[in-house]
Protein backbone atom coordinates (compact mmCIF):
# COMPACT_ATOMS: atom_id res chain seq x y z
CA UNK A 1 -12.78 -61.24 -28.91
CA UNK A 2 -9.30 -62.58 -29.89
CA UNK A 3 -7.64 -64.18 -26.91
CA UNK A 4 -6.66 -62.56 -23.44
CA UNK A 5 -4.79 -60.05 -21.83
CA UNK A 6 -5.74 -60.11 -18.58
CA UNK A 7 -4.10 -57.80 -16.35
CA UNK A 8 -2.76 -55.95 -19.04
CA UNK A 9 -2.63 -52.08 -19.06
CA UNK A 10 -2.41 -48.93 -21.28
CA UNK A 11 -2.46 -45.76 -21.03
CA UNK A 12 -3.06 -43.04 -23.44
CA UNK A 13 -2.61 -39.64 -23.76
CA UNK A 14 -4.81 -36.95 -25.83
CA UNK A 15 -4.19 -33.19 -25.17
CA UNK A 16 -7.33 -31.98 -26.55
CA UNK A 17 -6.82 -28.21 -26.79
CA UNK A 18 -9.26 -27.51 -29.33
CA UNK A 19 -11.90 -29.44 -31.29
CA UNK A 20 -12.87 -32.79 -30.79
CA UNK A 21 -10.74 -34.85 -33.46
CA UNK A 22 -7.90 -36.37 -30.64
CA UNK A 23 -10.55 -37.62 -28.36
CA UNK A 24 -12.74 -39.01 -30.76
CA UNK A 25 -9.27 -41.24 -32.32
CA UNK A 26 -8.27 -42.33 -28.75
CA UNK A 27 -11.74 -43.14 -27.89
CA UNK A 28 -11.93 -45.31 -30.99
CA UNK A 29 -8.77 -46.95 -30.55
CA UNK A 30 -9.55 -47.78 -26.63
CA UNK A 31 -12.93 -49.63 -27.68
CA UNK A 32 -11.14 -51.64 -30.48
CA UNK A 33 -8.45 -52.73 -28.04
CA UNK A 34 -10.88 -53.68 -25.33
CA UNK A 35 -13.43 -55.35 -27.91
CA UNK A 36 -10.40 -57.59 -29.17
CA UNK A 37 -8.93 -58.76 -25.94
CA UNK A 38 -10.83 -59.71 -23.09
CA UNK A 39 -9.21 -58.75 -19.76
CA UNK A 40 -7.20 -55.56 -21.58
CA UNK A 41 -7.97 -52.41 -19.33
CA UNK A 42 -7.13 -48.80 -20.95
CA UNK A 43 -7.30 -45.42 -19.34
CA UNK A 44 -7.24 -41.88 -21.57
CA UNK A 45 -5.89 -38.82 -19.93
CA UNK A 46 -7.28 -36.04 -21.56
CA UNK A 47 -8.26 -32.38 -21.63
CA UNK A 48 -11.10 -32.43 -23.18
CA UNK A 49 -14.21 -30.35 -21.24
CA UNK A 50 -16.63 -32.33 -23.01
CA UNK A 51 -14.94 -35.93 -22.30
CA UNK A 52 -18.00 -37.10 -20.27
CA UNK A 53 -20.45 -36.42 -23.23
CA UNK A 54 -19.45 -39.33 -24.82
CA UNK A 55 -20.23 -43.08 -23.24
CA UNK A 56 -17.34 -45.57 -23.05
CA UNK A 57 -16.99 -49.47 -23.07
CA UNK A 58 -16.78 -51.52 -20.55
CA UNK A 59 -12.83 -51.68 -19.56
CA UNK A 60 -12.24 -48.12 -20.89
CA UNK A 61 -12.00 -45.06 -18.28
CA UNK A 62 -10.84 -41.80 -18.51
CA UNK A 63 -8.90 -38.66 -16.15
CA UNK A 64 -9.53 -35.40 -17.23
CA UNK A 65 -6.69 -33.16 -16.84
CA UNK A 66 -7.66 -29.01 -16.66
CA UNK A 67 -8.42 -27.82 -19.97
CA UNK A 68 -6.35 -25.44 -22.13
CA UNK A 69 -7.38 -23.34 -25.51
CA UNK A 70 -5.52 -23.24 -28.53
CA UNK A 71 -6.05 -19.52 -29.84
CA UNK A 72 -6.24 -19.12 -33.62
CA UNK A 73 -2.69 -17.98 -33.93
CA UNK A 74 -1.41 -21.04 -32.46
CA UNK A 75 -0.74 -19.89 -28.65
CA UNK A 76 -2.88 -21.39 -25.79
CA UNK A 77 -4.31 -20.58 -23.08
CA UNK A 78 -6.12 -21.64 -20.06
CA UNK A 79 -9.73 -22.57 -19.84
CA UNK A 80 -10.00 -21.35 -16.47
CA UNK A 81 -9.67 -17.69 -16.14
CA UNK A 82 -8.90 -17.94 -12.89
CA UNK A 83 -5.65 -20.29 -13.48
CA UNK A 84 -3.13 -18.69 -15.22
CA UNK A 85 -1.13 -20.94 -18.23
CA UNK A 86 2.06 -21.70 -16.78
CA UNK A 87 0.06 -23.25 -13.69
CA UNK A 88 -2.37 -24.81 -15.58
CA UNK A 89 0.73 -26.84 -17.19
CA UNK A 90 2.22 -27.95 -13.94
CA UNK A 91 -1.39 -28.76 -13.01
CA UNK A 92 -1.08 -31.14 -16.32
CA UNK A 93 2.11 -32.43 -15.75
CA UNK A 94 1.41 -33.40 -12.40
CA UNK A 95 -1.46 -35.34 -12.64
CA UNK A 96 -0.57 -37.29 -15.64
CA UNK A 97 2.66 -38.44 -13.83
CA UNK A 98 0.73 -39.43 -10.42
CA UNK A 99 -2.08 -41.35 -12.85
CA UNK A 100 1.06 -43.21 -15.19
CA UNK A 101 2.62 -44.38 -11.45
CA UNK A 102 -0.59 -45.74 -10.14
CA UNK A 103 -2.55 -46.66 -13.08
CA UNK A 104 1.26 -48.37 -13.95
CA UNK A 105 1.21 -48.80 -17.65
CA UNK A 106 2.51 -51.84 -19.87
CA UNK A 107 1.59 -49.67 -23.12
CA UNK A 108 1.84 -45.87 -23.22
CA UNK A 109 0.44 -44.38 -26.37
CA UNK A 110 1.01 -40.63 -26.89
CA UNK A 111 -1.90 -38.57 -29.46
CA UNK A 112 -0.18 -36.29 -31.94
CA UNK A 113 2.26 -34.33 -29.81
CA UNK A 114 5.55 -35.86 -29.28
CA UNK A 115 6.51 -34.62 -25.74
CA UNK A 116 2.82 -33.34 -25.07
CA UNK A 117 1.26 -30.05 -24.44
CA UNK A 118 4.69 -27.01 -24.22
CA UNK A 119 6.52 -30.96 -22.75
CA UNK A 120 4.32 -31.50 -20.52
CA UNK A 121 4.40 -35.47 -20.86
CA UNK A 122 8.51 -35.22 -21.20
CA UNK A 123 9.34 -36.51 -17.42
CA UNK A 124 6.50 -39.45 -17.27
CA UNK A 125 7.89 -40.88 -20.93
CA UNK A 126 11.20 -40.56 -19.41
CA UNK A 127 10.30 -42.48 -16.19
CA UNK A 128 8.24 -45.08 -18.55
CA UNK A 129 10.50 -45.56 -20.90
CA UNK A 130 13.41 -46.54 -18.50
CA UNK A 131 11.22 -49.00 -16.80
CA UNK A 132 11.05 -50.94 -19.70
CA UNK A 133 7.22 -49.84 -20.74
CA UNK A 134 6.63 -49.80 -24.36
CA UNK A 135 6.20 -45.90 -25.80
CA UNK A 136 4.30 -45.24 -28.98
CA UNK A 137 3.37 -42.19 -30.30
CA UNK A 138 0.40 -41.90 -32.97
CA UNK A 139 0.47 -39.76 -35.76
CA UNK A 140 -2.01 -38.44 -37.80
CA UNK A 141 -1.81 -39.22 -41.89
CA UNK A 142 -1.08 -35.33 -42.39
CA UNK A 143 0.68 -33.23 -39.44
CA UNK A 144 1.65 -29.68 -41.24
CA UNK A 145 3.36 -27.91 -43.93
CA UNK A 146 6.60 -29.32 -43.77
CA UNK A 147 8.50 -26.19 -44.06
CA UNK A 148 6.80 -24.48 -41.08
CA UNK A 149 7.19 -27.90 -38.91
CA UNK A 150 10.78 -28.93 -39.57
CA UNK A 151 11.50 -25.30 -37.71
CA UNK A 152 9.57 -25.88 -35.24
CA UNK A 153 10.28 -29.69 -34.34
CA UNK A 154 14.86 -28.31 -35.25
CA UNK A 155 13.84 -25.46 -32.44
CA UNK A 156 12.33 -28.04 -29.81
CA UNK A 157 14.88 -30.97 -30.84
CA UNK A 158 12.00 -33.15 -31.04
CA UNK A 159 13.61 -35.27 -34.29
CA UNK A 160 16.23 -36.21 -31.24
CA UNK A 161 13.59 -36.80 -28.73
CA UNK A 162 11.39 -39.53 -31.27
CA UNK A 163 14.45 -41.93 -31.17
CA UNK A 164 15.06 -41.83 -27.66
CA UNK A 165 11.95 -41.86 -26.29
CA UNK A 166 9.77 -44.07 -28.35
CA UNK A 167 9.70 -47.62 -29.53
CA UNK A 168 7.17 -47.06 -32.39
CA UNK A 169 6.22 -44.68 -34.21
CA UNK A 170 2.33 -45.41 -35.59
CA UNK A 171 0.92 -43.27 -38.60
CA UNK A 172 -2.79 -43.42 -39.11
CA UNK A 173 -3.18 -43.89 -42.53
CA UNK A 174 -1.20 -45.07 -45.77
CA UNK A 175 1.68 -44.76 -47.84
CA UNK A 176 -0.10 -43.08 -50.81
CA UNK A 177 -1.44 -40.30 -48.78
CA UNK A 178 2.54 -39.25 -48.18
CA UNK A 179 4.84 -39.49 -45.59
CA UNK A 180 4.09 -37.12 -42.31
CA UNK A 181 7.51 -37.30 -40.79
CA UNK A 182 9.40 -36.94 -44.73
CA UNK A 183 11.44 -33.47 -44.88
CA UNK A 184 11.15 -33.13 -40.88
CA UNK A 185 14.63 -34.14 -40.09
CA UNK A 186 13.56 -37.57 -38.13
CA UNK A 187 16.63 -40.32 -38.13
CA UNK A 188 16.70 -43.41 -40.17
CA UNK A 189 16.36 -45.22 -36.72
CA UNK A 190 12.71 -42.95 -36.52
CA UNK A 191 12.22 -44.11 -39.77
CA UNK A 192 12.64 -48.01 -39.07
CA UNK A 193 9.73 -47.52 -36.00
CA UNK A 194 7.40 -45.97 -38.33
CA UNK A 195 4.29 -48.29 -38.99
CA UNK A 196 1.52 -47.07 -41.50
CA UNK A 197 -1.82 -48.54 -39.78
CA UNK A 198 -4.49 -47.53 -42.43
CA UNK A 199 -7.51 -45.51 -41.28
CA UNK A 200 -9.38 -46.31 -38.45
CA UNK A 201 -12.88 -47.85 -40.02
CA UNK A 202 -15.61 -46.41 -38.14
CA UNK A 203 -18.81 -47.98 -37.29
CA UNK A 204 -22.66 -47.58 -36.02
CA UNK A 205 -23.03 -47.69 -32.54
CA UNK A 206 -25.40 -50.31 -31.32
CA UNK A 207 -27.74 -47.90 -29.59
CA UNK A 208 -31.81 -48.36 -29.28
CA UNK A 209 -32.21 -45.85 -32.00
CA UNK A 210 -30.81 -42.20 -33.41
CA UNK A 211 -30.23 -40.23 -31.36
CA UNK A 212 -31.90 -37.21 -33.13
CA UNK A 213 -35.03 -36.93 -35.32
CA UNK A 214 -33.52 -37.06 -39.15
CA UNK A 215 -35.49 -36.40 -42.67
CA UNK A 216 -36.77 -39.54 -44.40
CA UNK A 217 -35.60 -38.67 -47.84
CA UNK A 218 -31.79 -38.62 -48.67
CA UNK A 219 -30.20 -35.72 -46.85
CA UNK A 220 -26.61 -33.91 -47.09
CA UNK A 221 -24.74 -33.46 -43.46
CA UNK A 222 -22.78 -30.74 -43.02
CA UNK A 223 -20.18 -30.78 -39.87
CA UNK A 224 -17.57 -28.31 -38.57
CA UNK A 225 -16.20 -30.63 -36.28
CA UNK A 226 -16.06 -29.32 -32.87
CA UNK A 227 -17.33 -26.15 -34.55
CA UNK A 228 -14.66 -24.02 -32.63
CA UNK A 229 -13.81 -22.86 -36.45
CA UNK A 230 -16.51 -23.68 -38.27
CA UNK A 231 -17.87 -20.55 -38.69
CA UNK A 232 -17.11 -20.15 -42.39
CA UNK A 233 -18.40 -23.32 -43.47
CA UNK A 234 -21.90 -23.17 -42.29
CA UNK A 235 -22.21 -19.49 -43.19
CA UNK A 236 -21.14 -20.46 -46.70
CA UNK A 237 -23.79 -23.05 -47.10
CA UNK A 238 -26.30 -21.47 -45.83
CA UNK A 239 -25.38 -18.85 -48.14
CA UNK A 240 -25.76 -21.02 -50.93
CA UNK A 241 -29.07 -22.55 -49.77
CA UNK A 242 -30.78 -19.27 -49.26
CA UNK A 243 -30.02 -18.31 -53.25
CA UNK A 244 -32.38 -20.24 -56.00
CA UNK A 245 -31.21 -22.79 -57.49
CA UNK A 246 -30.46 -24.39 -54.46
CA UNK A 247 -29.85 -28.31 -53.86
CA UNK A 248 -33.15 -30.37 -54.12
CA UNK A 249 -31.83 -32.73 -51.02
CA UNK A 250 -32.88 -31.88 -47.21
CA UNK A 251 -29.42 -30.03 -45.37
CA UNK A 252 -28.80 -30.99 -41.70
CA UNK A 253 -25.87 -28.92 -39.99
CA UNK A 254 -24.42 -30.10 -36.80
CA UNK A 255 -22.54 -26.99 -35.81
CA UNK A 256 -20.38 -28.26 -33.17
CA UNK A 257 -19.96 -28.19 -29.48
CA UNK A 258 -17.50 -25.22 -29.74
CA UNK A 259 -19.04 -22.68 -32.00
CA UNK A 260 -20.05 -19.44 -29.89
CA UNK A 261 -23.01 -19.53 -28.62
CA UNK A 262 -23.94 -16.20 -30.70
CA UNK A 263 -22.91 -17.40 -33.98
CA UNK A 264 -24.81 -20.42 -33.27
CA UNK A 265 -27.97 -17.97 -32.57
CA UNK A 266 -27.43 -16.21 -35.62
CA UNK A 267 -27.40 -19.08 -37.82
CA UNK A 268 -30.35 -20.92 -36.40
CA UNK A 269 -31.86 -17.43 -37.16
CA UNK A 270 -31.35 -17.99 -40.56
CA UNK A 271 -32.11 -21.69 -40.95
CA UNK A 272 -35.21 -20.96 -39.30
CA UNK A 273 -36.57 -19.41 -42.27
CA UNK A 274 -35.39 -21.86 -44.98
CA UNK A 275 -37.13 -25.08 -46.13
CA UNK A 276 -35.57 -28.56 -45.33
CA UNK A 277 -32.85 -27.29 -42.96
CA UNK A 278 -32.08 -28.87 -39.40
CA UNK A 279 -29.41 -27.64 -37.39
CA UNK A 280 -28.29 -29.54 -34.86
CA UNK A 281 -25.73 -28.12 -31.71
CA UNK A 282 -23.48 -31.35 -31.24
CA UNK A 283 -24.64 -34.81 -31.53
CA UNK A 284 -21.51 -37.59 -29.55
CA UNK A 285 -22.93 -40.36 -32.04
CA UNK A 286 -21.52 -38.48 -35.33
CA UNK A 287 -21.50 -42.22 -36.72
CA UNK A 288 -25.19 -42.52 -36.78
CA UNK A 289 -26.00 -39.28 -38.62
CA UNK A 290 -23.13 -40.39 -41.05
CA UNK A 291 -24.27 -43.23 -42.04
CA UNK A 292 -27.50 -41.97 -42.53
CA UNK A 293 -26.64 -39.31 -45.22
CA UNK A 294 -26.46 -39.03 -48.86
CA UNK A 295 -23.69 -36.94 -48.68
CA UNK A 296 -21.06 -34.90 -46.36
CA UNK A 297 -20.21 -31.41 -45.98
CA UNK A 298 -16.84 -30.93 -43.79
CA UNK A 299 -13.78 -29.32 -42.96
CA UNK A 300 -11.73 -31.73 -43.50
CA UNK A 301 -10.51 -33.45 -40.21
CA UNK A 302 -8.86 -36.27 -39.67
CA UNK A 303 -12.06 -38.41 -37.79
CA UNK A 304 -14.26 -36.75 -40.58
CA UNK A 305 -11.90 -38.55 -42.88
CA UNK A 306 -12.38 -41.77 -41.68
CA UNK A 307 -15.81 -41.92 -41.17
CA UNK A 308 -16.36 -40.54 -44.91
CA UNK A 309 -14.07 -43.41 -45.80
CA UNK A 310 -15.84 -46.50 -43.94
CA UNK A 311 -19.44 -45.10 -44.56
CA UNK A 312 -18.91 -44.94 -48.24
CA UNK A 313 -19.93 -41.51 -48.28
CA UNK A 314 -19.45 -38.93 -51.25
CA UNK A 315 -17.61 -35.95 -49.59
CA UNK A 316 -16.84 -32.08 -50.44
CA UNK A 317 -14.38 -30.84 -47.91
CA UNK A 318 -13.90 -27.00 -47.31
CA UNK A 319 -10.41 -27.40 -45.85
CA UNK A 320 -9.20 -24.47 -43.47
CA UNK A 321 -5.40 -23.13 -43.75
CA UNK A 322 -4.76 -21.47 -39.88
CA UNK A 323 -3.29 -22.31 -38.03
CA UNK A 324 -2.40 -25.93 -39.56
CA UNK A 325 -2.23 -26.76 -43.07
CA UNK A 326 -3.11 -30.25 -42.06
CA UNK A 327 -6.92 -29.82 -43.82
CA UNK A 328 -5.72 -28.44 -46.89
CA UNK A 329 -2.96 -30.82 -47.25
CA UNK A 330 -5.53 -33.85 -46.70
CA UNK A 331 -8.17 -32.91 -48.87
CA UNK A 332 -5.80 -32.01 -51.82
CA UNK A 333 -4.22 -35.21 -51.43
CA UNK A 334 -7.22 -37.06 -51.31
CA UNK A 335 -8.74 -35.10 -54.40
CA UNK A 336 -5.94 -36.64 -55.97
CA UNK A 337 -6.88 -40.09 -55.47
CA UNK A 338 -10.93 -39.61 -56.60
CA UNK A 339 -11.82 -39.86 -52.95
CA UNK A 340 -13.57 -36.53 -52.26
CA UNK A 341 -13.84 -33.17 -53.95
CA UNK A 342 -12.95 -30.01 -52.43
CA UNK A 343 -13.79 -25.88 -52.31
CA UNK A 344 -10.48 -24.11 -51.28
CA UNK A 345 -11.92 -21.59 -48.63
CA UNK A 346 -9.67 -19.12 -49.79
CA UNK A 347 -10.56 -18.57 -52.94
CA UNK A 348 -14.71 -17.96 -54.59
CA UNK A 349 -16.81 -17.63 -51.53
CA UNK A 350 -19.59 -16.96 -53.56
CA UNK A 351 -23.00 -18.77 -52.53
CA UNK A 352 -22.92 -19.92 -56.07
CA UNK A 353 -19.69 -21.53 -56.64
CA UNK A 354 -20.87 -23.27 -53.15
CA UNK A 355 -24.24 -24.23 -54.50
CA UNK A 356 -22.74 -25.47 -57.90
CA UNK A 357 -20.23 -27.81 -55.56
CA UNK A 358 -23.31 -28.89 -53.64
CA UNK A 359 -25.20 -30.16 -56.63
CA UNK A 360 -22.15 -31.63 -58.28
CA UNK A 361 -21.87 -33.61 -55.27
CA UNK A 362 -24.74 -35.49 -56.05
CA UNK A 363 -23.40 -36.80 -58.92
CA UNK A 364 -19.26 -37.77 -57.77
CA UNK A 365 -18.07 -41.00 -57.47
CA UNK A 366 -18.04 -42.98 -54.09
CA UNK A 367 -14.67 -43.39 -52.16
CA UNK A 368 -15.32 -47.21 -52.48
CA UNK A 369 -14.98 -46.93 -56.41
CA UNK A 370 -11.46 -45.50 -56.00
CA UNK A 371 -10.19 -48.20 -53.63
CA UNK A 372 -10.98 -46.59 -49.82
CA UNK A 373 -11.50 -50.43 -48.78
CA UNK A 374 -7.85 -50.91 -48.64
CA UNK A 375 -6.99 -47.75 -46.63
CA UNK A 376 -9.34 -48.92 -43.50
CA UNK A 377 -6.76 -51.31 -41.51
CA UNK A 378 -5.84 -49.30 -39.20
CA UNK A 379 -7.77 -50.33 -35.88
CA UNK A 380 -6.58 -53.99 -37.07
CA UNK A 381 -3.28 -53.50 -37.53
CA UNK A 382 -2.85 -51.36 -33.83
CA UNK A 383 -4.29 -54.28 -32.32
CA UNK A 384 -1.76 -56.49 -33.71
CA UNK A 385 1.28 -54.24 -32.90
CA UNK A 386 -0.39 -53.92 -29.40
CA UNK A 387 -0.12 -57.35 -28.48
CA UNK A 388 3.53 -57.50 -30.21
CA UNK A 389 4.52 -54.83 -27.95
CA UNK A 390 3.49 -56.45 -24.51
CA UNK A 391 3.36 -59.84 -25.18
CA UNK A 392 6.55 -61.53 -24.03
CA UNK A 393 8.06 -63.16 -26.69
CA UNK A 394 8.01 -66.32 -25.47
CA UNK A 395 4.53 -66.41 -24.64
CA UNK A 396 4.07 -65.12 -28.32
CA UNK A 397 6.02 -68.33 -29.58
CA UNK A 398 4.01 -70.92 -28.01
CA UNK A 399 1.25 -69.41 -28.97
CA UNK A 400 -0.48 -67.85 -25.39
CA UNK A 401 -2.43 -64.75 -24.83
């Protein structure tokens, strides 16, 4: 605990359309902020349907705001088939505002989408912002293609809307994994916000024990993520592990909260019959299992990332392309830099060229080797810019709070 903000307030704001990667950040970044200042309250507004799976400190509370889906081609749609989109959005809208006047934020810290779900935070950063609140919005390391984004963030005027509306702009991750906001148009004022944070280091949580029964000998995790899209991953490994050779190591797949039930079915169908395979549906203490394995297996996302990174963990990612290039971006980049290796899913998908990446994996170098130690900051450094932000400056001078 690092001094005191008692009485202190923020607010954050996760969208959570699809998959589980924008909770699981603003989840981590509440706990850090709450374990480093006694007194600091946060609440995260969220869409998530699964939000109350997952415990939360002391200090840390959550609102969930009706759900929406994120179809593969990039449109949404309601979770509720009985609310149609548009009304689901003013639903959204409405609720956040109400929460930001009464929950009456000193910090406001938007997830990923600059104005929010189709704009739906637009009128409460407005309102915020000209009440003197500090704004931040947090970006990932890797948003999209930058061709493809540029037209749409030109179409929406959003370059416009990151300079009015926000006093920083935090990226989480570093320098040498690129710029997210280069080629998008964004002002040189944008640019003077912008604060790399480093990854967010992930650790165990102190629970009684794991949460799920896992092999004594070394063992290789493979995880979709949410598993809303992680159909092609697990297929392809089990693919591989039904062929001979196959890896010597035990294979536990946690398929993911949002993989259809029937594809779930059919691959517990087929694990069933195989030696040394667990599957596992979802599991909201990813951590443990992590740090538990000899090895990962993974799409590629951004939380995946970070826990590969602060668990030391060699890594194959199987980055998809649709309807972000965000994966494929990542794990390219970080193939670059000795981190992980990768299998691009659009090219062999034969259970071999999977098996041979399998084995190989066994033998790569750790992240630690090529430096990962210096990319895990990030949780310090947003505590830091935290206080900066709604500290008064005087009280920062002589040394209070």
């Amino acid at each position: 605990m690092d001094g005191s903000l008692h009485g202190k307030r923020i607010l954050i704001y996760s969208h959570d359309s699809f998959g589980l990667g924008h909770l699981r950040r603003c989840r981590t970044i509440a706990h850090a902020l709450v374990d480093r200042f006694a007194g600091l309250r946060v609440l995260i507004v969220s869409g998530s349907p699964i939000i109350g799976s997952f415990d939360f400190k002391s200090r840390v509370d959550f609102v969930r705001i009706p759900g929406v889906v994120k179809l593969r081609g990039g449109d949404y749609t309601s979770l509720s088939d009985h609310i149609d989109l548009s009304q689901t959005l003013r639903l959204r809208s409405s609720i956040l505002d109400q929460t930001a006047k009464t929950f009456s934020p000193d910090l406001f810290l938007v997830d990923k989408e600059p104005l929010g779900l189709k704009g739906e935070v637009t009128d409460t950063l407005k309102r915020l912002r000209d009440a003197g609140v500090s704004t931040v919005l947090g970006l990932r390391d890797i948003l999209d293609d930058p061709v493809i984004l540029r037209k749409e963030w030109d179409k929406r005027g959003t370059p416009r809307d990151l300079e009015k509306l926000y006093s920083e702009l935090w990226v989480f991750g570093t320098a040498s994994m690129g710029n997210p906001l280069a080629e998008l148009g964004v002002s040189p004022a944008s640019f003077d916000r912008m604060v790399y944070t480093g990854y967010l280091r992930r650790s165990v949580p102190n629970i009684a024990k794991a949460p799920v029964s896992l092999p004594e000998d070394p063992f290789l995790l493979v995880t979709p993520g949410g598993g809303g899209d992680g159909e092609t991953l697990v297929d392809w490994v089990l693919s591989a592990l039904e062929q001979k050779p196959r890896p010597s190591k035990s294979v536990v797949i946690v398929m993911g909260p949002f993989m259809a039930q029937a594809v779930r079915h059919r691959f517990q169908r087929r694990a069933a019959v195989l030696a040394d395979v667990q599957m596992i549906t979802f599991n909201a203490n990813m951590e443990i299992l992590m740090d538990r394995a000899d090895g990962i297996v993974a799409m590629g996302g951004y939380n995946t990332f970070c826990e590969i990174l602060s668990f030391n963990k060699r890594a194959l990612l199987i980055p998809r392309s649709t309807p972000r290039m965000e994966q494929t971006l990542r794990a390219h980049r970080a193939t670059s830099l000795g981190l992980v290796s990768m299998l691009n899913g659009d090219g062999d998908r034969s259970p071999d060229a999977m098996a041979k990446a399998l084995i190989h994996l066994e033998r790569q170098s750790l992240p630690s080797d090529h430096g990962a130690d210096q990319f895990l900051d990030g949780l310090e450094v947003i505590c830091n810019r935290v206080k900066a932000l709604i500290t008064p400056s005087e009280e920062v001078q002589q040394g209070i709070g």
